[in-house]
N, C-alpha and C. Protein backbone atom coordinates (compact mmCIF):
# COMPACT_ATOMS: atom_id res chain seq x y z
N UNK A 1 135.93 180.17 146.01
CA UNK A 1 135.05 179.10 145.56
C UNK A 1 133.70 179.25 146.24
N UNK A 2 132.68 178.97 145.30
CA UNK A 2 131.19 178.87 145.89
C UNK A 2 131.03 177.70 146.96
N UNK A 3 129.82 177.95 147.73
CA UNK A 3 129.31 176.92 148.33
C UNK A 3 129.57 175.57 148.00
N UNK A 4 130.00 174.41 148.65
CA UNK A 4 129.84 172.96 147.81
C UNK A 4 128.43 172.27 147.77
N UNK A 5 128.05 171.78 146.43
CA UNK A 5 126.80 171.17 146.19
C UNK A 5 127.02 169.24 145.79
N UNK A 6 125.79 168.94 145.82
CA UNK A 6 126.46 167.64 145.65
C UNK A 6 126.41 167.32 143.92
N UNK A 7 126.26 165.96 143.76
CA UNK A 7 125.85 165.71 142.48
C UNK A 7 124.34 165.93 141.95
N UNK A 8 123.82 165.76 142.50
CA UNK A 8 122.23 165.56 142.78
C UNK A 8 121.94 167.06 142.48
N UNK A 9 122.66 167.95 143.52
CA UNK A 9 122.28 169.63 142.86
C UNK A 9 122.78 170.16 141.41
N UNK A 10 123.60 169.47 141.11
CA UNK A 10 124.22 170.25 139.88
C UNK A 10 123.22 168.98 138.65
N UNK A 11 122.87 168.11 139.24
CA UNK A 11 121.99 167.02 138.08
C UNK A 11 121.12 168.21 137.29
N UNK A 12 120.33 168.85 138.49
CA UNK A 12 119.21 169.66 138.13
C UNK A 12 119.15 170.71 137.16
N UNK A 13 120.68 171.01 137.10
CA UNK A 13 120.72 172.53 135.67
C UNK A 13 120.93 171.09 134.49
N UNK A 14 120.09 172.11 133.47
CA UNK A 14 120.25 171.66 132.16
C UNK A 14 120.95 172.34 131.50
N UNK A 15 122.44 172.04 130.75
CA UNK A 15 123.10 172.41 130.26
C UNK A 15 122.55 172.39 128.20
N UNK A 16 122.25 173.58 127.48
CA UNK A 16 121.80 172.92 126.49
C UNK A 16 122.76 174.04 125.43
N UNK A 17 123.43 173.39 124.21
CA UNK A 17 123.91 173.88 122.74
C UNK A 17 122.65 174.58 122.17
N UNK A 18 122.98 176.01 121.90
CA UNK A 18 122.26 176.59 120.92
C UNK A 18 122.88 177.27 120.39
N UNK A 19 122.24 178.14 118.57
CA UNK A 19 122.46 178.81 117.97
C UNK A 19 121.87 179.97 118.39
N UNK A 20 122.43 181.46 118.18
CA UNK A 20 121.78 182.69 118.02
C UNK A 20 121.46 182.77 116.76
N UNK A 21 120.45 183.82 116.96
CA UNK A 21 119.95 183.82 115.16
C UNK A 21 119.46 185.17 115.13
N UNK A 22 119.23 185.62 116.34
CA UNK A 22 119.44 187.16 116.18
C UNK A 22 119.50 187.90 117.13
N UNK A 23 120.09 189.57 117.00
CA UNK A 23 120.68 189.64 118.06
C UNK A 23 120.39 190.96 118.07
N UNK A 24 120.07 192.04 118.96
CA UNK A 24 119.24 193.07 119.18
C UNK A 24 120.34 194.12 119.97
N UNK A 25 120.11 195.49 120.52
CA UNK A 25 120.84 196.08 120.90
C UNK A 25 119.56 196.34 121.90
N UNK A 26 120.23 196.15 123.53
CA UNK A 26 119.62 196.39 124.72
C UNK A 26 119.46 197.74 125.42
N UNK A 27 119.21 198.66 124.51
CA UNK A 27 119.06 200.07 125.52
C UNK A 27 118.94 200.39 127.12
N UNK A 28 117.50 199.59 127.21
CA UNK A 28 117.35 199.90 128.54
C UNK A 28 118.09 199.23 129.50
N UNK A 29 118.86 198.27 129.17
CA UNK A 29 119.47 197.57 130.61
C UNK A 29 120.40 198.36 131.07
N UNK A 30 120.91 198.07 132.05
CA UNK A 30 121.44 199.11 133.00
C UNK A 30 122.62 198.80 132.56
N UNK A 31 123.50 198.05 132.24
CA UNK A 31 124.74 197.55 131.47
C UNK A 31 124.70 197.62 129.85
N UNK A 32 125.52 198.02 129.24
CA UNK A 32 125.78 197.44 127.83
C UNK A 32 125.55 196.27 127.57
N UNK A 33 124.49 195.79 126.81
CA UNK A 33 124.02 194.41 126.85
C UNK A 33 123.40 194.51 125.40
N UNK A 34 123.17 193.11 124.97
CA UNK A 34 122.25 192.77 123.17
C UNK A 34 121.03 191.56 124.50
N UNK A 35 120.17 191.60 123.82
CA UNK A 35 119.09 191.15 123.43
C UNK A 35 119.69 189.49 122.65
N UNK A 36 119.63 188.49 123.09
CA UNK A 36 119.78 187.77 122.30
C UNK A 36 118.40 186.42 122.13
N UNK A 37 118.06 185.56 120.97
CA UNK A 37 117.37 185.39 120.67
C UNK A 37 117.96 183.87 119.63
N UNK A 38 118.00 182.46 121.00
CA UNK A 38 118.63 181.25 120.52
C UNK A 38 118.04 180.26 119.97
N UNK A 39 118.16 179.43 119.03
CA UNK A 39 117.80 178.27 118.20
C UNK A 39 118.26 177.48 119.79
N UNK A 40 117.45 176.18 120.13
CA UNK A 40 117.70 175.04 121.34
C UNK A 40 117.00 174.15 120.40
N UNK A 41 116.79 173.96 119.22
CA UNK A 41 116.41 172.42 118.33
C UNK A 41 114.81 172.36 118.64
N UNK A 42 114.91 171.01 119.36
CA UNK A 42 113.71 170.67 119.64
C UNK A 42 113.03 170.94 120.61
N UNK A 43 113.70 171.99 121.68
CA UNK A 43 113.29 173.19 122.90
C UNK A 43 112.81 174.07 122.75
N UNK A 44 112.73 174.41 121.46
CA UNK A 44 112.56 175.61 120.71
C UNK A 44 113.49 176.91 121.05
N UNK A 45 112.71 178.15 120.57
CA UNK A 45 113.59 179.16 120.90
C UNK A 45 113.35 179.48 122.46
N UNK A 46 114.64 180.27 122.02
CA UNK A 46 114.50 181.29 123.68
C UNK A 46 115.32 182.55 123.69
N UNK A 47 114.77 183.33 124.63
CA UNK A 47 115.18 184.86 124.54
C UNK A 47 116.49 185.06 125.74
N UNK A 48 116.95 185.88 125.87
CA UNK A 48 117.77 186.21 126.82
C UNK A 48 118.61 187.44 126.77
N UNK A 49 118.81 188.02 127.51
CA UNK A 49 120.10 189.38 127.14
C UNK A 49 121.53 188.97 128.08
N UNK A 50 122.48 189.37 127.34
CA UNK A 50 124.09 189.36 127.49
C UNK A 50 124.97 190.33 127.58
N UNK A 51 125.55 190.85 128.88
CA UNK A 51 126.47 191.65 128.82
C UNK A 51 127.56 191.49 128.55
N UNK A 52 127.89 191.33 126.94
CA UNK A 52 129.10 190.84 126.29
C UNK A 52 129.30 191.86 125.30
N UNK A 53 129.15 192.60 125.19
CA UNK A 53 129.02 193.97 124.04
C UNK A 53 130.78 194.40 124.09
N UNK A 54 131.30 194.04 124.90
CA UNK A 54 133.09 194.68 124.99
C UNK A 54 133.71 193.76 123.89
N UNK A 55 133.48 192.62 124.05
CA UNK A 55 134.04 191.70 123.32
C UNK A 55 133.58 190.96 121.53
N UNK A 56 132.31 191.36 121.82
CA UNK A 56 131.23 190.75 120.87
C UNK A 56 130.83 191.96 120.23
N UNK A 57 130.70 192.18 118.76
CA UNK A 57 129.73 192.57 117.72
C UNK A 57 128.64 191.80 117.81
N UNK A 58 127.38 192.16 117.08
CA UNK A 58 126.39 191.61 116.68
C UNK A 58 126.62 190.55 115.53
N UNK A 59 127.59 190.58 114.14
CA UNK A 59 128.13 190.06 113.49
C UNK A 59 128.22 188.96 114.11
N UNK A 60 129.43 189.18 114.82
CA UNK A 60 130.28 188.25 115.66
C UNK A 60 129.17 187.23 116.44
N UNK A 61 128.36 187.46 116.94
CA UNK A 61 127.50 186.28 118.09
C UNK A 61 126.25 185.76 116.36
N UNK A 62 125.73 186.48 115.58
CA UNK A 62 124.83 185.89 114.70
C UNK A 62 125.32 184.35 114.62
N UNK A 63 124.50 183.74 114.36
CA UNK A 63 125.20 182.25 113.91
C UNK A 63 126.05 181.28 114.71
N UNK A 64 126.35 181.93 116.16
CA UNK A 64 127.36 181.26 117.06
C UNK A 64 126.28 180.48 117.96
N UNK A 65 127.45 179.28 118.30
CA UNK A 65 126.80 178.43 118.90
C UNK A 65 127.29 178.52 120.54
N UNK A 66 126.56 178.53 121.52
CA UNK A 66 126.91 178.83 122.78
C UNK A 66 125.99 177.51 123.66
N UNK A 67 126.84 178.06 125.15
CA UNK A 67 126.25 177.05 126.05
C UNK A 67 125.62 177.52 127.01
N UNK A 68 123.83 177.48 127.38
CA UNK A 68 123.08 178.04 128.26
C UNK A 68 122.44 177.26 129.42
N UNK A 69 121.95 177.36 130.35
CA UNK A 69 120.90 177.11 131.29
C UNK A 69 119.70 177.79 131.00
N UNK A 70 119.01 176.59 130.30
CA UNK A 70 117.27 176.47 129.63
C UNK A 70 116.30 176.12 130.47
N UNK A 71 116.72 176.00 131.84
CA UNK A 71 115.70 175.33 133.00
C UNK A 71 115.37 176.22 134.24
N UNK A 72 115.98 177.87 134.50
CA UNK A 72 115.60 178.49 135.40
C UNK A 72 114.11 179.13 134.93
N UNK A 73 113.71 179.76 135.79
CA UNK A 73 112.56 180.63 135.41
C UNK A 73 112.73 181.48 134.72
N UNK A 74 111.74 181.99 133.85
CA UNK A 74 111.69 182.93 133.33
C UNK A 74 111.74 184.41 133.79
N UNK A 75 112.92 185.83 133.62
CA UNK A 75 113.44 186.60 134.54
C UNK A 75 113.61 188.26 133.89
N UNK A 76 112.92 188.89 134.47
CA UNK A 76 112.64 190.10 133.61
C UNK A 76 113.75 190.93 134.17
N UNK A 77 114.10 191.40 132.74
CA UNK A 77 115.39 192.47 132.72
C UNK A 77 114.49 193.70 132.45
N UNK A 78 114.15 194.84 133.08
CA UNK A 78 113.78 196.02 131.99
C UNK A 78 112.57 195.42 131.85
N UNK A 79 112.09 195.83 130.24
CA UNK A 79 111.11 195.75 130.06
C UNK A 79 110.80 194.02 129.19
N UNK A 80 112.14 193.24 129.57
CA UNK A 80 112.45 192.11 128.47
C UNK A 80 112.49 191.08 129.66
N UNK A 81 111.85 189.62 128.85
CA UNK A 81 111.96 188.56 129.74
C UNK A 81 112.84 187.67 129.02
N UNK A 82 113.68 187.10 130.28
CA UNK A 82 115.02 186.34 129.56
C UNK A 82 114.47 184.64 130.09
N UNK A 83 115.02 183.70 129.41
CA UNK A 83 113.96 182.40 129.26
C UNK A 83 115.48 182.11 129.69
N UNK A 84 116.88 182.04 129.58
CA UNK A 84 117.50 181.23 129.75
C UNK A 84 118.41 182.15 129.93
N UNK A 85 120.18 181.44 130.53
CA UNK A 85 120.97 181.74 130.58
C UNK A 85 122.39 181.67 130.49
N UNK A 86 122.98 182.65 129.16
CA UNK A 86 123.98 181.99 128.50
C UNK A 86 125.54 182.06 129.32
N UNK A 87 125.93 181.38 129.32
CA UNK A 87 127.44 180.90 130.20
C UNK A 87 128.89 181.54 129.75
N UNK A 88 129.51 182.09 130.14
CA UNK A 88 130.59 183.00 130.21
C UNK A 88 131.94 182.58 130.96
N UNK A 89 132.54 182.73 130.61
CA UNK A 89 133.98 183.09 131.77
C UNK A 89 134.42 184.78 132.06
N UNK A 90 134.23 184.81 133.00
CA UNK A 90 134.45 186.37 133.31
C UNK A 90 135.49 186.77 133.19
N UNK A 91 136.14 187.66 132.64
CA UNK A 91 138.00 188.33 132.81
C UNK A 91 138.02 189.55 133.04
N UNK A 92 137.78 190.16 134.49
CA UNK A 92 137.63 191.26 134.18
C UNK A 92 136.10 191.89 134.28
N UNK A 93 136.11 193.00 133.09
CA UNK A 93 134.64 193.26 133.15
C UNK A 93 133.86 192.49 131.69
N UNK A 94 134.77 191.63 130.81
CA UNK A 94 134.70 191.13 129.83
C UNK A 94 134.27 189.96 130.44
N UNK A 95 133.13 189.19 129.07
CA UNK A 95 132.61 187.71 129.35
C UNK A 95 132.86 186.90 128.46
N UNK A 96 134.01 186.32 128.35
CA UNK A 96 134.16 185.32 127.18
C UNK A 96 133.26 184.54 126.91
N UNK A 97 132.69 184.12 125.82
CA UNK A 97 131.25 183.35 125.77
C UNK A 97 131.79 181.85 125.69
N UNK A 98 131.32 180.62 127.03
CA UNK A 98 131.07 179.44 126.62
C UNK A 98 130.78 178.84 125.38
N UNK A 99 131.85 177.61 124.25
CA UNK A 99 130.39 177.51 122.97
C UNK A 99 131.93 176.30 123.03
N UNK A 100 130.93 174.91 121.78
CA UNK A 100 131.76 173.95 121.08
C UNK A 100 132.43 174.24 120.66
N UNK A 101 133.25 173.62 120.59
CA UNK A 101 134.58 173.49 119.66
C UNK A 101 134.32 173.29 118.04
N UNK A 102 133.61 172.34 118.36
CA UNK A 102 133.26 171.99 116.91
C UNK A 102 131.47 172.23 116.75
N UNK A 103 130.78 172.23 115.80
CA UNK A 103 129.25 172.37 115.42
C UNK A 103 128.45 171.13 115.98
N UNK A 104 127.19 171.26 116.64
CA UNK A 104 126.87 170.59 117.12
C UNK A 104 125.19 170.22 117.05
N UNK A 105 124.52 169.49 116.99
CA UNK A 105 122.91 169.57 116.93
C UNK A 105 122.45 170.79 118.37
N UNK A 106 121.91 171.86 118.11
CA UNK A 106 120.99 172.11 118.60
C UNK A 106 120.12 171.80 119.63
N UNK A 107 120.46 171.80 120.94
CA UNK A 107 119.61 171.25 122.02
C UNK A 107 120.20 170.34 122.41
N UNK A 108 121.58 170.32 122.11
CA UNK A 108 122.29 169.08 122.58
C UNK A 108 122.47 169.00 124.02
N UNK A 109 122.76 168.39 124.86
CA UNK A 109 122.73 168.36 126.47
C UNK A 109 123.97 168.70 126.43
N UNK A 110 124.79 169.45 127.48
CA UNK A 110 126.15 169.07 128.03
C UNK A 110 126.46 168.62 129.62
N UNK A 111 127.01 167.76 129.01
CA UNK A 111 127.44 166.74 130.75
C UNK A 111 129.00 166.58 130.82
């Protein structure tokens, strides 16, 4: 287990629902990674790359709705800047991707 934080530290990440809408193949990163590129509603878009390529097609993530952190800085991979960061469960060297159960508005908060 990580460090313990209080409530007050974990207040500060913004948990936000988005769509991908398109999804790129990441050459230069040093991992097998896509380029991804999320609908956040009224946050607008945002960019990011994912080392989920074991598990995930491009097919497969188009149109999926996932759960990111929209509030760190902006963080250059390569030659690409990632605006946010999408949430996983690790198994392995595989990242199961965080997302609703059911469809959800776009920019929705999660608490």
């Amino acid at each position: 287990m990580s460090e313990t934080i209080t409530f007050e530290d974990f207040s500060k990440t913004d948990l936000r629902i988005g769509t991908i809408i398109e999804v790129n193949d990441f050459p230069e990163a040093r991992n097998p990674a896509y380029q991804l590129t999320i609908d956040f509603g009224d946050l607008g878009i945002k960019k990011t790359s994912a080392q989920i390529t074991t598990l995930y097609s491009k097919d497969d993530l188009l149109n999926k709705q996932i759960v990111a952190v929209v509030n760190f800085p902006r963080k250059q991979i390569a030659k690409f800047m990632s605006d946010c960061l999408v949430l996983g469960a690790v198994n392995g060297k595989d990242v199961i991707l965080l997302n609703p159960e059911l469809k959800v508005k776009n920019g929705s908060q999660v608490s």
